[in-house]
Every structure is written in C-alpha cells, then in structure tokens.
PDB file of N, CA and C in Angstrom:
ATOM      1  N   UNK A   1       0.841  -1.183   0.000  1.00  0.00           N
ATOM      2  CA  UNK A   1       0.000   0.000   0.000  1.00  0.00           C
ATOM      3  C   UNK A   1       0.884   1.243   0.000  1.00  0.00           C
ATOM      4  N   UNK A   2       0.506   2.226  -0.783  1.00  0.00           N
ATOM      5  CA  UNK A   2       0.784   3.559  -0.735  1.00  0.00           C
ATOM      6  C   UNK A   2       0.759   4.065   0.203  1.00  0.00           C
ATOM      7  N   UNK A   3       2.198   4.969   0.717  1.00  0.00           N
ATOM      8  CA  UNK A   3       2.118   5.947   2.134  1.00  0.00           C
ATOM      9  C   UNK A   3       1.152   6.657   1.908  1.00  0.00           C
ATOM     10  N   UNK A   4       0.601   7.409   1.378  1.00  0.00           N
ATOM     11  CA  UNK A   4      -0.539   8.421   1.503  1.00  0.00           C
ATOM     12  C   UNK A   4      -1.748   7.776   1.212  1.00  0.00           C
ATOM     13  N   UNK A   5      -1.863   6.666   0.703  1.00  0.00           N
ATOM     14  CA  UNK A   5      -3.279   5.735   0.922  1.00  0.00           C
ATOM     15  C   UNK A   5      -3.483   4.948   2.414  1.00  0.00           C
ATOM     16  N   UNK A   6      -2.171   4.641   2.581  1.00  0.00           N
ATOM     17  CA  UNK A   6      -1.973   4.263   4.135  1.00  0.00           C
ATOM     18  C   UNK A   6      -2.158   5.068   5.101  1.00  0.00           C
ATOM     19  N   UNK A   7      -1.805   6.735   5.258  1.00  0.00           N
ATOM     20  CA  UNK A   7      -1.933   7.504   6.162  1.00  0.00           C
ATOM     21  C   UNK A   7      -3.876   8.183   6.050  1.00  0.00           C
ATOM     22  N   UNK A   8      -4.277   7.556   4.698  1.00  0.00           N
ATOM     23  CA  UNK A   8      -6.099   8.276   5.016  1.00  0.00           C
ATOM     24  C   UNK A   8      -6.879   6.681   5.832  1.00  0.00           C
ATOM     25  N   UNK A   9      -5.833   5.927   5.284  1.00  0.00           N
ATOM     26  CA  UNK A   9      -7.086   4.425   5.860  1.00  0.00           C
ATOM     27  C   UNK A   9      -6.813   4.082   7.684  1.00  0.00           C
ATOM     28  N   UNK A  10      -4.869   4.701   7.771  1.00  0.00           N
ATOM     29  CA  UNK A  10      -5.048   4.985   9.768  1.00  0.00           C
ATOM     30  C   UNK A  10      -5.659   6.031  10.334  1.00  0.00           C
ATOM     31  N   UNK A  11      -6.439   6.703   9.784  1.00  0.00           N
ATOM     32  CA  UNK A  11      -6.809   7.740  10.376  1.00  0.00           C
ATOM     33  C   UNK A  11      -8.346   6.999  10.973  1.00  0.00           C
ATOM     34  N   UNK A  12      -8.465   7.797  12.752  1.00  0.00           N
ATOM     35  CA  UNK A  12      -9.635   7.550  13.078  1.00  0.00           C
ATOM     36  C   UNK A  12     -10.834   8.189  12.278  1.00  0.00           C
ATOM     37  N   UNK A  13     -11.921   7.924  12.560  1.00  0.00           N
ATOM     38  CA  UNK A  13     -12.950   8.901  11.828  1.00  0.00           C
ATOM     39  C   UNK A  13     -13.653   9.635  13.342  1.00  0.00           C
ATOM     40  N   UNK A  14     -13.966  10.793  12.272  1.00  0.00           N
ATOM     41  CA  UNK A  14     -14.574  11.137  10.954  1.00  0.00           C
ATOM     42  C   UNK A  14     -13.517  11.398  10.542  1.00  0.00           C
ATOM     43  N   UNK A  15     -12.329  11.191  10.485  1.00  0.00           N
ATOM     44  CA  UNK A  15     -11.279  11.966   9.348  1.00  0.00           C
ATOM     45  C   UNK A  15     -10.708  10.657   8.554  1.00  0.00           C
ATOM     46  N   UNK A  16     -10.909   9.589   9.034  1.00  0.00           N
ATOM     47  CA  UNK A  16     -11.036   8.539   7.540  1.00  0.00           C
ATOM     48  C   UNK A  16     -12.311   8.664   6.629  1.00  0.00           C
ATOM     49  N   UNK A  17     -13.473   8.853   6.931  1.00  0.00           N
ATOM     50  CA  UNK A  17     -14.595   9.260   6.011  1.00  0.00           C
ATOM     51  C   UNK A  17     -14.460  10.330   5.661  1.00  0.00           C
ATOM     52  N   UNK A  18     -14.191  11.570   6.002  1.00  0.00           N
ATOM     53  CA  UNK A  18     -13.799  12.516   5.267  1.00  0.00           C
ATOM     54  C   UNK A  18     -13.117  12.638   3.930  1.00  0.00           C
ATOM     55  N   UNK A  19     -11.898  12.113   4.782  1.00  0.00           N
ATOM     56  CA  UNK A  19     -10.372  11.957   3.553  1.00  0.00           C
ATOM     57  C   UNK A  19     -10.891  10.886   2.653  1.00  0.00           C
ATOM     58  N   UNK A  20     -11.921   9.751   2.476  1.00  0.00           N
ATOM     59  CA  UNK A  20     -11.778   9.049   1.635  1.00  0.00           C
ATOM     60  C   UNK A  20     -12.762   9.808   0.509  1.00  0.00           C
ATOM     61  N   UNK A  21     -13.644  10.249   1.001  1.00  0.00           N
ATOM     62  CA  UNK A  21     -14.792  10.834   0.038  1.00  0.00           C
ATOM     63  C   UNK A  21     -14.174  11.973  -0.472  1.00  0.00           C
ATOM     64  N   UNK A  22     -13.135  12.966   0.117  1.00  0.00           N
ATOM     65  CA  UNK A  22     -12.175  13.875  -0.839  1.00  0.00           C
ATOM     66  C   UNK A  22     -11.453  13.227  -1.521  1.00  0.00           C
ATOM     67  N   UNK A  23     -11.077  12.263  -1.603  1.00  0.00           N
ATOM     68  CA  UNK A  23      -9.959  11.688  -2.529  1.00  0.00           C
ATOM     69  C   UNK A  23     -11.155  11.129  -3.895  1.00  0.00           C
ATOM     70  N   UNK A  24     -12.092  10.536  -3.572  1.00  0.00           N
ATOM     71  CA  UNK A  24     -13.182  10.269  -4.641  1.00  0.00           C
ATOM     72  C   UNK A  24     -13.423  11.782  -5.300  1.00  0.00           C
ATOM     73  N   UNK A  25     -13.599  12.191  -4.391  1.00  0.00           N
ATOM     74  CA  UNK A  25     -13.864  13.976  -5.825  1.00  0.00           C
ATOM     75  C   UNK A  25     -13.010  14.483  -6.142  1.00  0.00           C
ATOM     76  N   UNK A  26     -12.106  14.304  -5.796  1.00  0.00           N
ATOM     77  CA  UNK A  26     -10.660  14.863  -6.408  1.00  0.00           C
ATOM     78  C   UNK A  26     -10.060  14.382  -7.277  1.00  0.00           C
ATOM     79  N   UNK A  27     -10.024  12.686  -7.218  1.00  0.00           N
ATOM     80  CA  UNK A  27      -9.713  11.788  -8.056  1.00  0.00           C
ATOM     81  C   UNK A  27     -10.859  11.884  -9.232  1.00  0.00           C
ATOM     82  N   UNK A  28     -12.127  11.770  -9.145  1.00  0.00           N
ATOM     83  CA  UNK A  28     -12.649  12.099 -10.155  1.00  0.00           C
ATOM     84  C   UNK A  28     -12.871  12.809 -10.770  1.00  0.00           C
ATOM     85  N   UNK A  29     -12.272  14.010 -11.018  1.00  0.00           N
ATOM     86  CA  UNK A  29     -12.558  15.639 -10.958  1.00  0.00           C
ATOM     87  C   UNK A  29     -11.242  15.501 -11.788  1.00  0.00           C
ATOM     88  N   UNK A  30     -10.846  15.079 -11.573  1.00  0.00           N
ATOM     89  CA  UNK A  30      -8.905  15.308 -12.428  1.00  0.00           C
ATOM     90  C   UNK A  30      -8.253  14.127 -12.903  1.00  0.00           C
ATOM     91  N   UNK A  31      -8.345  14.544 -14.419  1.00  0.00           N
ATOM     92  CA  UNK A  31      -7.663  13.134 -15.083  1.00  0.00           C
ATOM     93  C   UNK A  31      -5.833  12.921 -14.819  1.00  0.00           C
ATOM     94  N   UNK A  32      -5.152  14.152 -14.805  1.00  0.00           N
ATOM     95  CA  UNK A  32      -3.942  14.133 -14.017  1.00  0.00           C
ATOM     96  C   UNK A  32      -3.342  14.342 -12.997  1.00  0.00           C
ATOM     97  N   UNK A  33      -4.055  14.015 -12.262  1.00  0.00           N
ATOM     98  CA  UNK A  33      -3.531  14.186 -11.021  1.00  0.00           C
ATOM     99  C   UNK A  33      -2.531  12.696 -10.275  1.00  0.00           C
ATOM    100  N   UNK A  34      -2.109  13.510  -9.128  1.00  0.00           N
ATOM    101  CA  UNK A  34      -1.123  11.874  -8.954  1.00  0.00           C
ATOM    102  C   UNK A  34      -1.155  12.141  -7.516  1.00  0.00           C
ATOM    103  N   UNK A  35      -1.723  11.316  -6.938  1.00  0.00           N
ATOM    104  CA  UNK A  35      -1.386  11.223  -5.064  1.00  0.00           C
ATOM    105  C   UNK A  35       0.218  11.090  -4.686  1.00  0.00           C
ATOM    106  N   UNK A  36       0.936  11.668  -3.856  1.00  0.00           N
ATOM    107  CA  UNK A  36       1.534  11.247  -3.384  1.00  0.00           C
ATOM    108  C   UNK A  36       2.248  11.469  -1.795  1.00  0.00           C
ATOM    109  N   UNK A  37       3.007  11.109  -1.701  1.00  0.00           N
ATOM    110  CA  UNK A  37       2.417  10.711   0.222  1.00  0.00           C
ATOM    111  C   UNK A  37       3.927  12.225   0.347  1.00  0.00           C
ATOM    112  N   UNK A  38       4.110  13.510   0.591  1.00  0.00           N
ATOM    113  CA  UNK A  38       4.875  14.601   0.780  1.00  0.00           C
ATOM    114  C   UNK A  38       4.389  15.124   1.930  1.00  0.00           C
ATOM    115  N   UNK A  39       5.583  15.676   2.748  1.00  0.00           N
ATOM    116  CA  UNK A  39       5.538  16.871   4.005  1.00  0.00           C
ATOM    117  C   UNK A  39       4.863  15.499   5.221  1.00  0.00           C
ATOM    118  N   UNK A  40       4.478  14.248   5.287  1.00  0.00           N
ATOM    119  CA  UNK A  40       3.925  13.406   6.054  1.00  0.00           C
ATOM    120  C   UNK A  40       2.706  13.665   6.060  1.00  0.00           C
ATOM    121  N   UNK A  41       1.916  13.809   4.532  1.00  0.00           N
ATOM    122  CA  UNK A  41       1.029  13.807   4.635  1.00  0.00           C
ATOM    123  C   UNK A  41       0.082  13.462   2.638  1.00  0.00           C
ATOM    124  N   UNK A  42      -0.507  13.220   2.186  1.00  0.00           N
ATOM    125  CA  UNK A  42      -1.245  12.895   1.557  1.00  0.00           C
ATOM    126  C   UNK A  42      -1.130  14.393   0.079  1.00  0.00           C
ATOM    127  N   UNK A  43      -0.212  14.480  -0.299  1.00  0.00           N
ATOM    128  CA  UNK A  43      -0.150  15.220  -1.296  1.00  0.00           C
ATOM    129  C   UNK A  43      -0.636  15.031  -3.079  1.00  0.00           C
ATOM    130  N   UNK A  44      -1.421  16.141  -3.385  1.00  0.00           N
ATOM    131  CA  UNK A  44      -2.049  15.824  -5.161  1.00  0.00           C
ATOM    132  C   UNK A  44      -0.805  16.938  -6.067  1.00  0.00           C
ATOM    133  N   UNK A  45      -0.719  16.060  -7.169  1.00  0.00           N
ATOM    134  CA  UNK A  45       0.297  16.888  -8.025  1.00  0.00           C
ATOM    135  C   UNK A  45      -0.184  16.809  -9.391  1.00  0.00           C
ATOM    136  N   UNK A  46      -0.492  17.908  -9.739  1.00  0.00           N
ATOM    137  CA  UNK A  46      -1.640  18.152 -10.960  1.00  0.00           C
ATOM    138  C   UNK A  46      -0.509  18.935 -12.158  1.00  0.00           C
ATOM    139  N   UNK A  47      -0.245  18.264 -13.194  1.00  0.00           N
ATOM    140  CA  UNK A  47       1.048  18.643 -14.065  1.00  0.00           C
ATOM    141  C   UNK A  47       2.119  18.378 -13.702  1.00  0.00           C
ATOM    142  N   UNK A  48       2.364  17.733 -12.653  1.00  0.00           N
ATOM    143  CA  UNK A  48       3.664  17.282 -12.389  1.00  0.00           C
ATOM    144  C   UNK A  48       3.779  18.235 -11.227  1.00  0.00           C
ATOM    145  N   UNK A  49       3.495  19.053 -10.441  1.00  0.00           N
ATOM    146  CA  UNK A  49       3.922  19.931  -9.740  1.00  0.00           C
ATOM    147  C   UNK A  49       2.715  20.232  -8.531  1.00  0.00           C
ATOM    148  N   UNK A  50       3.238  20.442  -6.853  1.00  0.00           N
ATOM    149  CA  UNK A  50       2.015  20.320  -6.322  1.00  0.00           C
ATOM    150  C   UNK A  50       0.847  20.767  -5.920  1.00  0.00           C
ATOM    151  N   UNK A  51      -0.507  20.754  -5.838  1.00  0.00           N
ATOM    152  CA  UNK A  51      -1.428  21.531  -6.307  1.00  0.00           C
ATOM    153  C   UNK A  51      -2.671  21.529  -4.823  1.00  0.00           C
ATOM    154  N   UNK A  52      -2.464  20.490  -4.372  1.00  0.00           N
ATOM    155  CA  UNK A  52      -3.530  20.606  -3.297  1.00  0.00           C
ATOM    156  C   UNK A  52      -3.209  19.478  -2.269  1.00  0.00           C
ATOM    157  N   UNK A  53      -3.178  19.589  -0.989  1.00  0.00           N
ATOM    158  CA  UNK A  53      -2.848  18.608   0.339  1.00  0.00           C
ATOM    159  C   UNK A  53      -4.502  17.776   1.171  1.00  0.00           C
ATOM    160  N   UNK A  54      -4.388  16.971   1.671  1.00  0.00           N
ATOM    161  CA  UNK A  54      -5.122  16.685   2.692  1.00  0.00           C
ATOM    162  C   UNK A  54      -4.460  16.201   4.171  1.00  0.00           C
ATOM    163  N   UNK A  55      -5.243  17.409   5.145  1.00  0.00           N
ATOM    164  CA  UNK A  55      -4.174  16.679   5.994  1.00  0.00           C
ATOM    165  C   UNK A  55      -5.348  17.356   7.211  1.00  0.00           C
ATOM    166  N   UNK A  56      -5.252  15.865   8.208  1.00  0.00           N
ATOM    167  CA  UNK A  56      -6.516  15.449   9.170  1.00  0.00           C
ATOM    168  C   UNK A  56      -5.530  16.520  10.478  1.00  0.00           C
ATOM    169  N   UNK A  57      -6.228  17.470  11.210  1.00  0.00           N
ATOM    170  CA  UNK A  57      -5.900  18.053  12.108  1.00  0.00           C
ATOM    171  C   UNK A  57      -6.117  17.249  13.611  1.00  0.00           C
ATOM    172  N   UNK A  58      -6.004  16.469  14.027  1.00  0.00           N
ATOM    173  CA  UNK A  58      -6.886  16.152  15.401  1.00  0.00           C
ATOM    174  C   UNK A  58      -6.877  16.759  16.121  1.00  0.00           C
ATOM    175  N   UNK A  59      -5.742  17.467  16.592  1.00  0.00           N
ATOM    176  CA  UNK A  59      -6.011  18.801  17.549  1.00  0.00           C
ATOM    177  C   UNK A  59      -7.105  19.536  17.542  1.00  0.00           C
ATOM    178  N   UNK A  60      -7.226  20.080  15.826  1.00  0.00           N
ATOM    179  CA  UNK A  60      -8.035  21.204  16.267  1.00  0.00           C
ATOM    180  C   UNK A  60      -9.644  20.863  14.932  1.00  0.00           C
ATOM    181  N   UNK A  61      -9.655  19.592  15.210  1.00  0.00           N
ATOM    182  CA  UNK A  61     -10.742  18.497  14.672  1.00  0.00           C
ATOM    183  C   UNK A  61     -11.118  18.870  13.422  1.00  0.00           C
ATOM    184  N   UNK A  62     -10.351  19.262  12.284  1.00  0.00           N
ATOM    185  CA  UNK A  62     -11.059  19.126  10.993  1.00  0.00           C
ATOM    186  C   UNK A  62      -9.912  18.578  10.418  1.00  0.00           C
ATOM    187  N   UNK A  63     -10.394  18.205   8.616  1.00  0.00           N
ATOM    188  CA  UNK A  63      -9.651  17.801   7.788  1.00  0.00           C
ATOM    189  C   UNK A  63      -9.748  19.517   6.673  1.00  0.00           C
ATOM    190  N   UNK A  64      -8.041  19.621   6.419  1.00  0.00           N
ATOM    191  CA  UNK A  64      -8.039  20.781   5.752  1.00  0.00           C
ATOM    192  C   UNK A  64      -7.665  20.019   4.268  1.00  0.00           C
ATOM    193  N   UNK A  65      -8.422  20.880   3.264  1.00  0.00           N
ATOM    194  CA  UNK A  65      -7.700  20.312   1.842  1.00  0.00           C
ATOM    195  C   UNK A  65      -7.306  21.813   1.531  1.00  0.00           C
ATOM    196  N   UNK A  66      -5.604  21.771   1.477  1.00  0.00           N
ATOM    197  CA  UNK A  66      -4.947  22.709   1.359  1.00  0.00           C
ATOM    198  C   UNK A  66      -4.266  23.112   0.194  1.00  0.00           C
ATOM    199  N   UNK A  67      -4.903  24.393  -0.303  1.00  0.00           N
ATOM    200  CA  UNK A  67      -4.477  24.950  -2.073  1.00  0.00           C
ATOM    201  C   UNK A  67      -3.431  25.595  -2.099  1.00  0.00           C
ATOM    202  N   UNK A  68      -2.501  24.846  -2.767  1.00  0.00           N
ATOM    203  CA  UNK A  68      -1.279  25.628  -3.067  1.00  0.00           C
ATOM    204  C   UNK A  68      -1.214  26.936  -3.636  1.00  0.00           C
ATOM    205  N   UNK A  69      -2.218  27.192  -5.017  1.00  0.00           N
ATOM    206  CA  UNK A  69      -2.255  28.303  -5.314  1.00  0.00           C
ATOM    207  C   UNK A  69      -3.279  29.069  -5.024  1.00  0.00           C
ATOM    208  N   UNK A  70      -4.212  28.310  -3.499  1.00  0.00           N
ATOM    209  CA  UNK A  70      -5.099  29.308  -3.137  1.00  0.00           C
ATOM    210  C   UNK A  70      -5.586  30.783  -2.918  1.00  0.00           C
ATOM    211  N   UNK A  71      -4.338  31.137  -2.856  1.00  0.00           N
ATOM    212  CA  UNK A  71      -4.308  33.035  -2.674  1.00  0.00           C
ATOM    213  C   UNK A  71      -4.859  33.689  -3.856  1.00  0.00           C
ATOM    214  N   UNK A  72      -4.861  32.725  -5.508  1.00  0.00           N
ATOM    215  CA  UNK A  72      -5.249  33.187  -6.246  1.00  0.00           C
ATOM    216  C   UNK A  72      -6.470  32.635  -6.822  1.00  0.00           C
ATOM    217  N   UNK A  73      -7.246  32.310  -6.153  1.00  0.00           N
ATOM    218  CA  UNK A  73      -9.029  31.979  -6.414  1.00  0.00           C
ATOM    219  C   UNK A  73      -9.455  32.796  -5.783  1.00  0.00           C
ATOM    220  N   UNK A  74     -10.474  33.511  -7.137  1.00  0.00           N
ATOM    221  CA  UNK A  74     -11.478  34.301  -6.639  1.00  0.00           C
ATOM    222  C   UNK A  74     -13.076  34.035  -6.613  1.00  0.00           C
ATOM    223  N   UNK A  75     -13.085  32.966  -6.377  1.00  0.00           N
ATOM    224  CA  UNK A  75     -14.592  32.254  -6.055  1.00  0.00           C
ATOM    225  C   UNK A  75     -14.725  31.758  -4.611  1.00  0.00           C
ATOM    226  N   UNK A  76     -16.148  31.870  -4.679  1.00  0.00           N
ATOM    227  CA  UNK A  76     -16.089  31.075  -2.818  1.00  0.00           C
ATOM    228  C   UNK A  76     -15.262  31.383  -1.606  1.00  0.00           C
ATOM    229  N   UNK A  77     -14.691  32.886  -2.132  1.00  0.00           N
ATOM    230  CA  UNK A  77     -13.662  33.020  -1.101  1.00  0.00           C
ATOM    231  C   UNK A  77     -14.063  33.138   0.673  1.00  0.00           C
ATOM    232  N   UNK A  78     -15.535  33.263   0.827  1.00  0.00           N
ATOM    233  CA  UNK A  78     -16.027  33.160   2.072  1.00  0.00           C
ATOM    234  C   UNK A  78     -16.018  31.529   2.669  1.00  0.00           C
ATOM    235  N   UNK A  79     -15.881  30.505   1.791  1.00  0.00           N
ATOM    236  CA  UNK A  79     -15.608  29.226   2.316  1.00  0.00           C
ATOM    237  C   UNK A  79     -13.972  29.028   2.036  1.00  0.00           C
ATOM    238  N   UNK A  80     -12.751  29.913   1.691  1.00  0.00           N
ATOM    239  CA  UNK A  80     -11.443  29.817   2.032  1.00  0.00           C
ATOM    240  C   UNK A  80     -10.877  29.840   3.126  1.00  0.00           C
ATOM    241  N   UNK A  81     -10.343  29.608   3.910  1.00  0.00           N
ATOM    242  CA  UNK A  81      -9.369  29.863   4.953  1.00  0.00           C
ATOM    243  C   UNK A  81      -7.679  30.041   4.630  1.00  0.00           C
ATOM    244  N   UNK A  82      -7.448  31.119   4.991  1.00  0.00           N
ATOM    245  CA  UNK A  82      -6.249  31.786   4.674  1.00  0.00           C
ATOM    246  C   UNK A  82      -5.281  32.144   5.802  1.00  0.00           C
ATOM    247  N   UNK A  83      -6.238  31.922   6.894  1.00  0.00           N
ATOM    248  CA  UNK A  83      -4.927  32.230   8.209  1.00  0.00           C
ATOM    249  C   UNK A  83      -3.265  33.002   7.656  1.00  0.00           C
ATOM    250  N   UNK A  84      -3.799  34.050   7.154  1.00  0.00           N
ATOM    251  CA  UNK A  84      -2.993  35.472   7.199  1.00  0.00           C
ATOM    252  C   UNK A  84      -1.878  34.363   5.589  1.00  0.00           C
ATOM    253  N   UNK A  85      -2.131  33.511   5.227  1.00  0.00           N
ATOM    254  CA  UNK A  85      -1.309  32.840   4.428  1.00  0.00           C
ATOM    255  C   UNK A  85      -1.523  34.026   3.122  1.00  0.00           C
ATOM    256  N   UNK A  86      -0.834  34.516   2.010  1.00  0.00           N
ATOM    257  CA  UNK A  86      -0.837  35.061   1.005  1.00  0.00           C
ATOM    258  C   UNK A  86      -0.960  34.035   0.003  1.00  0.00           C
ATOM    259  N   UNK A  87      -0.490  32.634  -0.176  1.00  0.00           N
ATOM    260  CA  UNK A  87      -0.205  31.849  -1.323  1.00  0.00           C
ATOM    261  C   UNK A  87      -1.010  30.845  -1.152  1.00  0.00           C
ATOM    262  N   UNK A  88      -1.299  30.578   0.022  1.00  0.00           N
ATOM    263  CA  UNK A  88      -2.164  29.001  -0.155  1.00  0.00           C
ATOM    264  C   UNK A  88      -3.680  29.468   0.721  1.00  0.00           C
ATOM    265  N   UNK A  89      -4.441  28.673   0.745  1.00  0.00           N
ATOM    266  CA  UNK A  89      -5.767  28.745   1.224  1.00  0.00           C
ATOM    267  C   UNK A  89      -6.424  27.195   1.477  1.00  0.00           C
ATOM    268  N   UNK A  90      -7.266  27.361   2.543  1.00  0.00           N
ATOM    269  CA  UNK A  90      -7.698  26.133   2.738  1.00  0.00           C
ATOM    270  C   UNK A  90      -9.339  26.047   2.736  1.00  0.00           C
ATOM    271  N   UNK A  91      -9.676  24.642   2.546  1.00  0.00           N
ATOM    272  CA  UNK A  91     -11.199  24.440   2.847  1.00  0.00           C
ATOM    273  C   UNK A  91     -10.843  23.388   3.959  1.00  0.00           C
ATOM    274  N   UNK A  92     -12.119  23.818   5.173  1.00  0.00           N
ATOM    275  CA  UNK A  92     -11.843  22.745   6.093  1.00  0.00           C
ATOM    276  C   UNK A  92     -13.375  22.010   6.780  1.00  0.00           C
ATOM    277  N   UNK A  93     -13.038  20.588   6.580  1.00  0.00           N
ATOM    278  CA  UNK A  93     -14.412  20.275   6.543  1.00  0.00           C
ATOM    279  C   UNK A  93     -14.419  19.268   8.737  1.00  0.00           C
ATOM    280  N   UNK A  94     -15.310  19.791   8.979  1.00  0.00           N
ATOM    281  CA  UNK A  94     -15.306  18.946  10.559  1.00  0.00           C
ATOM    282  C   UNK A  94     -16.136  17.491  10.369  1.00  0.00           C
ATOM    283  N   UNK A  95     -16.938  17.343   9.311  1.00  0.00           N
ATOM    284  CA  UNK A  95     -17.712  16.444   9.425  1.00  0.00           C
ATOM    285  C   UNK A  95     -17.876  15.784   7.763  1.00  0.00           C
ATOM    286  N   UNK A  96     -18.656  14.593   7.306  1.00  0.00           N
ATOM    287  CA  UNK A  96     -18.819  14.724   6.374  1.00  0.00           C
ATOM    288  C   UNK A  96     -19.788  15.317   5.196  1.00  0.00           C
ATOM    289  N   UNK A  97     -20.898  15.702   6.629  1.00  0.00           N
ATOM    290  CA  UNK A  97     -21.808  16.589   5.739  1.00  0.00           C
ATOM    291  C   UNK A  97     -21.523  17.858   5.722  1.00  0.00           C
ATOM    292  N   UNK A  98     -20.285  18.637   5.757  1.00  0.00           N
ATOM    293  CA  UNK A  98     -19.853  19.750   5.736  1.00  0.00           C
ATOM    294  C   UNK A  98     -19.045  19.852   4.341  1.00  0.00           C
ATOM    295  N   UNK A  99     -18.786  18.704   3.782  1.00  0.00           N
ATOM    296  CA  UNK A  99     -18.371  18.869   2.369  1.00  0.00           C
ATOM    297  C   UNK A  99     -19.224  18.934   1.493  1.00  0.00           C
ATOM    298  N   UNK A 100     -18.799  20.109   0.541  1.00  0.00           N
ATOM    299  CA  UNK A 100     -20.087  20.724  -0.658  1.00  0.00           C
ATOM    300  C   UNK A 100     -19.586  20.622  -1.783  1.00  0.00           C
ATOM    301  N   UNK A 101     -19.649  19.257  -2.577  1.00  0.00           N
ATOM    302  CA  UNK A 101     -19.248  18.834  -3.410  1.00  0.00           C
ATOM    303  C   UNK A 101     -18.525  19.619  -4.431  1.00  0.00           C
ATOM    304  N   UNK A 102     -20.027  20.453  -5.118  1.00  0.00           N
ATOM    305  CA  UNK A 102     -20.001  21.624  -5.378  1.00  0.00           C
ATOM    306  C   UNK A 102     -18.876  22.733  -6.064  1.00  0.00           C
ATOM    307  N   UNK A 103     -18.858  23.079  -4.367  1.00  0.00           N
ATOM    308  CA  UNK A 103     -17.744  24.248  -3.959  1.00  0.00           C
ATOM    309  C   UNK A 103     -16.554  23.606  -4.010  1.00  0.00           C
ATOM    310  N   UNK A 104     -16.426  22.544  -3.495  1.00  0.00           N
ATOM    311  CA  UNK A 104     -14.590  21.658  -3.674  1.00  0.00           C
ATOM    312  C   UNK A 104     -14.775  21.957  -5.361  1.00  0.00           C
ATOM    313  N   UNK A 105     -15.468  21.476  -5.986  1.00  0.00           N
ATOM    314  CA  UNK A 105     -14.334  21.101  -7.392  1.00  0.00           C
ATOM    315  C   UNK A 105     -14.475  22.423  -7.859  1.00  0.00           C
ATOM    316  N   UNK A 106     -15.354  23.333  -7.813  1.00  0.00           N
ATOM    317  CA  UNK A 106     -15.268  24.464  -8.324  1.00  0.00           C
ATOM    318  C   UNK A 106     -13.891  25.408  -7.876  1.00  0.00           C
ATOM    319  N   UNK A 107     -13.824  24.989  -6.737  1.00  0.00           N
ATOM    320  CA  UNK A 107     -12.806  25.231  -6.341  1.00  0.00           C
ATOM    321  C   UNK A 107     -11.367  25.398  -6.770  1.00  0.00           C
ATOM    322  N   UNK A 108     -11.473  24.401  -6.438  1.00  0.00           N
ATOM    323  CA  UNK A 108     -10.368  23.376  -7.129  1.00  0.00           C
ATOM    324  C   UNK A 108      -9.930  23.142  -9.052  1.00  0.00           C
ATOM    325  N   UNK A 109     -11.334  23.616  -9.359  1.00  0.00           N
ATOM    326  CA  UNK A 109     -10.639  23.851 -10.828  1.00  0.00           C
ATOM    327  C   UNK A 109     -10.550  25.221 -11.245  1.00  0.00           C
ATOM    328  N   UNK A 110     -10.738  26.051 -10.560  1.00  0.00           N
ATOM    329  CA  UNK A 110     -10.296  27.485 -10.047  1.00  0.00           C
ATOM    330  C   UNK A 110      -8.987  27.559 -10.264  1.00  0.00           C
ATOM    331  N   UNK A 111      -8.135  26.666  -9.270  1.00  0.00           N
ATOM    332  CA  UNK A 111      -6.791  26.680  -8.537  1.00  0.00           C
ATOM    333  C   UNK A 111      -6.313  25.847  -9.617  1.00  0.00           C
ATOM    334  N   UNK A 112      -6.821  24.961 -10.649  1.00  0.00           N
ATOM    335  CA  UNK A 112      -6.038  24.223 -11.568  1.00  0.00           C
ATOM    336  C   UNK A 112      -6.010  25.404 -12.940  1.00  0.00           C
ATOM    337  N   UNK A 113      -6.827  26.306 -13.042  1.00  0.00           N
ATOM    338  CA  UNK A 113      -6.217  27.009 -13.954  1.00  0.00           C
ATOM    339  C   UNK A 113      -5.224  27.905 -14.251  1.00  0.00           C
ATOM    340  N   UNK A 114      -4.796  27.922 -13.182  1.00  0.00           N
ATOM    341  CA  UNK A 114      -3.084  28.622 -12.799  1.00  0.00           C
ATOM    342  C   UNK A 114      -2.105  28.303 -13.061  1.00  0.00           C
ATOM    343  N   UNK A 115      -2.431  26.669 -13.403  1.00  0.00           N
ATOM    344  CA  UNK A 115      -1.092  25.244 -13.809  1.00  0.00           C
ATOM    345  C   UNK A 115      -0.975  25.236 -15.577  1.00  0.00           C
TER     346      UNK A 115
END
C-alpha cells in the first residue's frame, strides 16, 4: 500500500470518512492528477507539480484540503481559509456533511487554472 493511501485508511474517523470521500472527488474531478504521500502527509500533483494537500488536524478536529495556489481563487472566497497565508488557502471540513461537493471542485478547478 501507498504511504498516503496508508496515512487516510489509519486515520480515526470522521477523518477517515472525510479523507476518503475527498480523494473520490478529487480523483474524479482530475484526469492528471497523482497522489503522493509529501511533508507526512497525503499530497495531489496536478502537471507534475504540487497543487492541493489533505491533511486530518486532530487537535483542532477538521480535515483541511490545502491549495497551493489558493491566494489566487477568486470564487467562494467566504468558504477559504487563509490564516494570514498570502499563497495558499484552505477548505476545512469537521464532518462529512460539511463537504459541498459543489464548492470543492469548483474550487479546485479554479486553482487548476493557474497550472
């Protein structure tokens, strides 16, 4: 098994149900994309280069899917989280009905037109 398929299937839940149902819309949403397990954590690399993270907080109980070139989407920016960041931005979901299908890929193909 893959380190970054391995690090969403040890995770307790809700942040194994979370992370698996983001990896289904992400994975389906993008014909090039490539998982791979970077920084100790579950990294997507869209053109060869990296484009968006998942990574389960337990401390502070959500799963963030973290945009590399988030600083530059201008949609949905009231569901971004930017914690003073200029370059990246996050969506962070606590539960699984807090993910809006939706808004992720719109998102997200927002942030892929920058690549």
């Amino acid at each position: 098994m893959k380190p970054a398929e391995n690090y969403i299937l040890q995770q307790p839940e809700p942040y194994k149900t979370i992370l698996l149902q983001l990896q289904v819309l992400i994975e389906n949403t993008f014909q090039e994309i490539e998982l791979k397990y970077k920084y100790r954590i579950p990294f997507y690399y869209y053109k060869g280069k990296p484009f968006c993270y998942l990574n389960a907080s337990h401390k502070r109980q959500f799963v963030d899917v973290g945009i590399v070139k988030g600083g530059e989407i201008q949609i949905h920016k009231e569901c971004l989280v930017t914690e003073k960041r200029k370059k990246m931005a996050s969506l962070r979901y606590k539960t699984i009905e807090d993910i809006k299908a939706e808004i992720l890929i719109e998102v997200l193909k927002n942030a892929a037109s920058f690549y």
